[in-house]
C-alpha atoms as a PDB file:
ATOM      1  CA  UNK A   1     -22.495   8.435 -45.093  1.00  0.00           C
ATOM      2  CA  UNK A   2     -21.493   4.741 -44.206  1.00  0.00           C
ATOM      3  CA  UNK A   3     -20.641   4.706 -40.257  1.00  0.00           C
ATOM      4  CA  UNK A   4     -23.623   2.486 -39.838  1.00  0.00           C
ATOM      5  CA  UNK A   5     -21.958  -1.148 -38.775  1.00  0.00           C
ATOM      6  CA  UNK A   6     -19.894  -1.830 -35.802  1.00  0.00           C
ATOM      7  CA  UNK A   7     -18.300  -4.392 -33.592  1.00  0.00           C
ATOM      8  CA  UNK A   8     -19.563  -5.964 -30.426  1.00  0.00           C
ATOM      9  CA  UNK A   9     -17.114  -5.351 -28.184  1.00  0.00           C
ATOM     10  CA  UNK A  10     -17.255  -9.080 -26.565  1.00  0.00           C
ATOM     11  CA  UNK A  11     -16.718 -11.182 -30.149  1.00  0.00           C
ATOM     12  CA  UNK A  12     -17.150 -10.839 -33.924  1.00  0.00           C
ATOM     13  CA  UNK A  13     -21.277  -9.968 -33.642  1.00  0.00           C
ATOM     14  CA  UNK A  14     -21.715  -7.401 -36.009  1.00  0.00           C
ATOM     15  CA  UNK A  15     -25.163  -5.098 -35.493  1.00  0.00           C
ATOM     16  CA  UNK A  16     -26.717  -2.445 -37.086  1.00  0.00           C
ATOM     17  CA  UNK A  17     -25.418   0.704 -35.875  1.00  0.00           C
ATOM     18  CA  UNK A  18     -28.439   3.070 -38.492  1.00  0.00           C
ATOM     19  CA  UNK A  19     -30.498   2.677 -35.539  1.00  0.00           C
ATOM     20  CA  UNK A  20     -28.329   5.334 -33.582  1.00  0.00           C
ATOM     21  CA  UNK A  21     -28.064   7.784 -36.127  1.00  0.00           C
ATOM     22  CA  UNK A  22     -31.410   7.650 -38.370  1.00  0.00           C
ATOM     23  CA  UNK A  23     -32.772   7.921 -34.185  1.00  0.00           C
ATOM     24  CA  UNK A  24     -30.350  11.045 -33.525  1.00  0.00           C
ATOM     25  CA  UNK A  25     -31.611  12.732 -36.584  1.00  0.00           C
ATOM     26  CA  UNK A  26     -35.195  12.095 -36.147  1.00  0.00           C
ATOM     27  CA  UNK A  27     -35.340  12.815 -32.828  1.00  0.00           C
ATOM     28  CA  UNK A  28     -32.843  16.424 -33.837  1.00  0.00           C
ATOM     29  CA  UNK A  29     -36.125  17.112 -36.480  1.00  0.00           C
ATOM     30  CA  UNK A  30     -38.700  16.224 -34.498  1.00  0.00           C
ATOM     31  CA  UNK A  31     -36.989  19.458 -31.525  1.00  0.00           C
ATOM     32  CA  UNK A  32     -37.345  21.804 -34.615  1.00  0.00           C
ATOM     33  CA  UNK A  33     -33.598  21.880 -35.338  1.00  0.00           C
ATOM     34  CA  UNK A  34     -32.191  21.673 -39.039  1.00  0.00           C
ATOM     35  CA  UNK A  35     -31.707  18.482 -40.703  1.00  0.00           C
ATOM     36  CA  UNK A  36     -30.640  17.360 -44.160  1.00  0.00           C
ATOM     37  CA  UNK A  37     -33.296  14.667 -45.589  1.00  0.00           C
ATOM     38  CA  UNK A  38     -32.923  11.313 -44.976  1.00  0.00           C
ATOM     39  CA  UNK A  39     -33.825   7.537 -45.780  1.00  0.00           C
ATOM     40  CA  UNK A  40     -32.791   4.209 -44.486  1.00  0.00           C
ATOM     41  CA  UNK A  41     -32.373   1.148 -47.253  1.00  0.00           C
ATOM     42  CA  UNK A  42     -31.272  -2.249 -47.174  1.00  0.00           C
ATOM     43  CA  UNK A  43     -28.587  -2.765 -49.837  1.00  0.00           C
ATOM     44  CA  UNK A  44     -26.988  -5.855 -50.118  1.00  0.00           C
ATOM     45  CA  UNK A  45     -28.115  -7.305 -47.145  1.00  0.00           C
ATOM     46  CA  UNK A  46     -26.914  -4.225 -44.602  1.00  0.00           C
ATOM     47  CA  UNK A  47     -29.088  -1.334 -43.205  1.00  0.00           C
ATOM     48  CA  UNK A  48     -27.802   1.742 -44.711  1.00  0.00           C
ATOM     49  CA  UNK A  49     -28.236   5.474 -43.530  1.00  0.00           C
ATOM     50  CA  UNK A  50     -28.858   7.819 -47.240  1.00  0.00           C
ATOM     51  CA  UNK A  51     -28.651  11.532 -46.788  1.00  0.00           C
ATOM     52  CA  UNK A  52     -29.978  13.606 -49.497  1.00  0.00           C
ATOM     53  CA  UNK A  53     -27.270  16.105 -50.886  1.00  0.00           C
ATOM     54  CA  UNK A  54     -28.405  19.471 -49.807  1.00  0.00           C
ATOM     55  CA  UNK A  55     -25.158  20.978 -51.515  1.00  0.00           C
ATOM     56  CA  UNK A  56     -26.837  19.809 -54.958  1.00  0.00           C
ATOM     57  CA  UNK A  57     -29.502  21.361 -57.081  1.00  0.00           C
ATOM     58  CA  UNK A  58     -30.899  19.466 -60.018  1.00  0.00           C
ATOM     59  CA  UNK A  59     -30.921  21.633 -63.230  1.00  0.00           C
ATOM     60  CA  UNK A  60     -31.366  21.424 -66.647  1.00  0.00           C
ATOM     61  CA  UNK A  61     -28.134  19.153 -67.794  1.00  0.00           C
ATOM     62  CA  UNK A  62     -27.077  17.975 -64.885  1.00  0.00           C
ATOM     63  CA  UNK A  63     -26.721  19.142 -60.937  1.00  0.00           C
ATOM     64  CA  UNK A  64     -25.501  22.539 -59.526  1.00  0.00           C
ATOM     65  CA  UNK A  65     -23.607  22.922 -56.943  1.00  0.00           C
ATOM     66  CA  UNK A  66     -24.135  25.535 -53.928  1.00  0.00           C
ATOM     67  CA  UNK A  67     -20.780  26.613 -52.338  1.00  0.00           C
ATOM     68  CA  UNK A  68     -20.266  25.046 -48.604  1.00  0.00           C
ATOM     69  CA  UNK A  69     -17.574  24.938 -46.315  1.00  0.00           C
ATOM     70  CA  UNK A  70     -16.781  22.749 -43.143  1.00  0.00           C
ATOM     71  CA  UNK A  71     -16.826  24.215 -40.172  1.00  0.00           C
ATOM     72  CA  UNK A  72     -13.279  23.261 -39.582  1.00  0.00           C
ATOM     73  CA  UNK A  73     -12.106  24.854 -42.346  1.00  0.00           C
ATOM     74  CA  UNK A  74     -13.797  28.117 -41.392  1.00  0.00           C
ATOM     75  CA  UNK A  75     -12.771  28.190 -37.910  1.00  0.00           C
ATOM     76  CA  UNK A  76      -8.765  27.694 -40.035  1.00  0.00           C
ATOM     77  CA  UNK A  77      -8.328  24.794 -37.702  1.00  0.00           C
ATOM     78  CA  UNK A  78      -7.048  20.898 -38.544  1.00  0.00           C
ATOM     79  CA  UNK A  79      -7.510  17.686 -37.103  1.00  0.00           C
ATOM     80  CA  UNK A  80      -4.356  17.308 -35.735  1.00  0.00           C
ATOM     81  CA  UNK A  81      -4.135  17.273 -31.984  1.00  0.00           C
ATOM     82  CA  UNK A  82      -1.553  20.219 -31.690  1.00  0.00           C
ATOM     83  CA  UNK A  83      -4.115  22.331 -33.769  1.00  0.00           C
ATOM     84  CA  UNK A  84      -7.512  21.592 -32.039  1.00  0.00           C
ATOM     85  CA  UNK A  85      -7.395  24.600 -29.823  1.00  0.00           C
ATOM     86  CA  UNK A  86      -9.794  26.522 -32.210  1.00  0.00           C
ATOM     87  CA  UNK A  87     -12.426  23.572 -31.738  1.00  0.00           C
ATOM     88  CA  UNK A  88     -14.729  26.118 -30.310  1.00  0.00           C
ATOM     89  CA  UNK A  89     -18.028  26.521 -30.492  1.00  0.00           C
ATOM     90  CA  UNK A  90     -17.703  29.913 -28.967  1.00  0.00           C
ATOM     91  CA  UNK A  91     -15.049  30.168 -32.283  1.00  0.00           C
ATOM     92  CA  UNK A  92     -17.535  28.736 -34.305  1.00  0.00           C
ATOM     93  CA  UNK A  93     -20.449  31.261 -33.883  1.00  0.00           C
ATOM     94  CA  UNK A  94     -17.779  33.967 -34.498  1.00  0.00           C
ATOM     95  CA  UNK A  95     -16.958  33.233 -37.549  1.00  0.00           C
ATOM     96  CA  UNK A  96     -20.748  32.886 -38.273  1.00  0.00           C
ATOM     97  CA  UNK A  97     -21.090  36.516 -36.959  1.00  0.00           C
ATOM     98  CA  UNK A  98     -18.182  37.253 -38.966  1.00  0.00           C
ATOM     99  CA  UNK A  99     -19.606  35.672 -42.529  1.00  0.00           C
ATOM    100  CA  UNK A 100     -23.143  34.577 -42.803  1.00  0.00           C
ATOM    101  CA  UNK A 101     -26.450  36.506 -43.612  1.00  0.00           C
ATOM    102  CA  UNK A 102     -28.270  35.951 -40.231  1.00  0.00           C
ATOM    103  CA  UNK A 103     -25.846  35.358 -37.969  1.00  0.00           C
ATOM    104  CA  UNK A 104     -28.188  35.511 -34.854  1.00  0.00           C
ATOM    105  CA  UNK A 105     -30.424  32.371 -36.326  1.00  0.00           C
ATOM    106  CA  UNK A 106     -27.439  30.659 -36.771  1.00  0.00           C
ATOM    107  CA  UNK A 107     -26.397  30.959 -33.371  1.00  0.00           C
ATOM    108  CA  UNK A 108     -29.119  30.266 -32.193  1.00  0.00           C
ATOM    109  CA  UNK A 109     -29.750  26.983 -33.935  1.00  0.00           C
ATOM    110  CA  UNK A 110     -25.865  26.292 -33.323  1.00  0.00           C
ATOM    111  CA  UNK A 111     -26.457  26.412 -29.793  1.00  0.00           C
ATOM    112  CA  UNK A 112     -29.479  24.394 -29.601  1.00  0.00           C
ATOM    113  CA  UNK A 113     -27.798  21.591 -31.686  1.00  0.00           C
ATOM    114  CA  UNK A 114     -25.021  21.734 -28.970  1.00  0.00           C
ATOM    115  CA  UNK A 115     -27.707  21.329 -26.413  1.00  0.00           C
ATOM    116  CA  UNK A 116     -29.341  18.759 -27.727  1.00  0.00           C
ATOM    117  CA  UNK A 117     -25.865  16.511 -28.696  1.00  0.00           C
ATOM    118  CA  UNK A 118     -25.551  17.185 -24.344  1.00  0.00           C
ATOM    119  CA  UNK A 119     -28.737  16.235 -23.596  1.00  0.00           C
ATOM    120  CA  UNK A 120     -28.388  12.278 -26.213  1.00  0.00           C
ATOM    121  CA  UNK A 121     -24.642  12.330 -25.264  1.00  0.00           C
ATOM    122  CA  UNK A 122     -23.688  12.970 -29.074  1.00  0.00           C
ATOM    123  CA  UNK A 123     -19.550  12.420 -28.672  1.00  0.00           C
ATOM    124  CA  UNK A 124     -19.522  12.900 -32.276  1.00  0.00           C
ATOM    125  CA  UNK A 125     -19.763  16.797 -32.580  1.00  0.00           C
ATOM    126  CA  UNK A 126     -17.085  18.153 -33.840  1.00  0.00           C
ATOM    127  CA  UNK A 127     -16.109  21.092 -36.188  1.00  0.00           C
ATOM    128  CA  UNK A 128     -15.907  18.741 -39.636  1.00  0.00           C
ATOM    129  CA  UNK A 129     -19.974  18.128 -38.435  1.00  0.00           C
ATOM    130  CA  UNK A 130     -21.166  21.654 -38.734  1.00  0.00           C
ATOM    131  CA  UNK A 131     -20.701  23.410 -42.660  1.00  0.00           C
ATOM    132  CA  UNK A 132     -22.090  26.709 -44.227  1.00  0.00           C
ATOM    133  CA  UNK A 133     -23.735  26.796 -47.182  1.00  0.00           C
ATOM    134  CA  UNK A 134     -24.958  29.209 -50.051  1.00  0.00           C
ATOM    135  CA  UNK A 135     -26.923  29.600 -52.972  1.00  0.00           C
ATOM    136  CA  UNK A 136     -26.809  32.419 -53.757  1.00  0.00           C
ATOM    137  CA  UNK A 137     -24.237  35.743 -51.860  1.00  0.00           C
ATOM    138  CA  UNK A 138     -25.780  34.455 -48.683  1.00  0.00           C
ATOM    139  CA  UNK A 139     -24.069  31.821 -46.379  1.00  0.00           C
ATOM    140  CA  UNK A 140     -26.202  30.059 -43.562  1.00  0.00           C
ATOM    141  CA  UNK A 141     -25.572  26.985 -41.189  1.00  0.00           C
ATOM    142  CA  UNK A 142     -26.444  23.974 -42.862  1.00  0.00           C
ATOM    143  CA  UNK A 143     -28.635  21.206 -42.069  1.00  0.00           C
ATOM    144  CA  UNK A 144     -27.161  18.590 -39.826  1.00  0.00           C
ATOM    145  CA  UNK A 145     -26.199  15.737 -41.507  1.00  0.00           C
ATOM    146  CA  UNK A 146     -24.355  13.631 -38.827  1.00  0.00           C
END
């Protein structure tokens, strides 16, 4: 996750954009919603945003990985324009219904995520944001992690 620099809009002034999101996630944890773990560092000079893998478990040898999927790729959607009619939420919670373990937690933690990106103005919720994940047989919503 590297989205953390951007432009001024009136020059070349470039300013630390970690502020936004390392805030947005905080402030997501802090309303008891779901969130990956995360650090800030310096490296190299620039303020970066690090978000701990939560589709990694350390084992003996090495790392294993837990099966996840994006939530555009389980509402069968694609980022092209023509295709983004299945960008639903109300699609989204479906499919949830349709594969995960406790579908009614996840909805309910899907729709409080979408009412708190409403209430900070979060124009960076879309499907590829939202992923299911599992361990084991059992998928679940992940943690946010953007």
């Amino acid at each position: 996750m590297v989205p953390f620099w951007e432009k001024e809009k009136r020059g070349s002034l470039i300013r630390p954009k970690r502020c936004g999101e390392h805030a947005m996630l905080r402030w997501r944890a802090n309303a008891g919603l779901s969130v990956a773990e995360r650090r800030t560092q310096t490296v190299a000079g620039k303020d970066v945003l690090l978000i701990k893998r939560f589709d990694r478990e350390k084992a003996e040898g090495g790392y294993l990985r837990t099966r996840m999927v994006s939530g555009l790729t389980l509402l069968r959607a694609d980022e092209a324009a023509a295709l983004r009619t299945r960008w639903s939420s109300v699609f989204l919670v479906e499919e949830l219904r349709r594969v995960g373990s406790e579908p009614k937690k996840d909805a309910r933690e899907l729709f409080r995520s979408m009412c708190f990106n409403a209430m900070i103005s979060n124009l960076d919720d879309h499907p590829r944001n939202h992923a299911i994940i599992a361990k084991d047989k059992h998928w679940k919503l992940s943690p946010a992690y953007d």
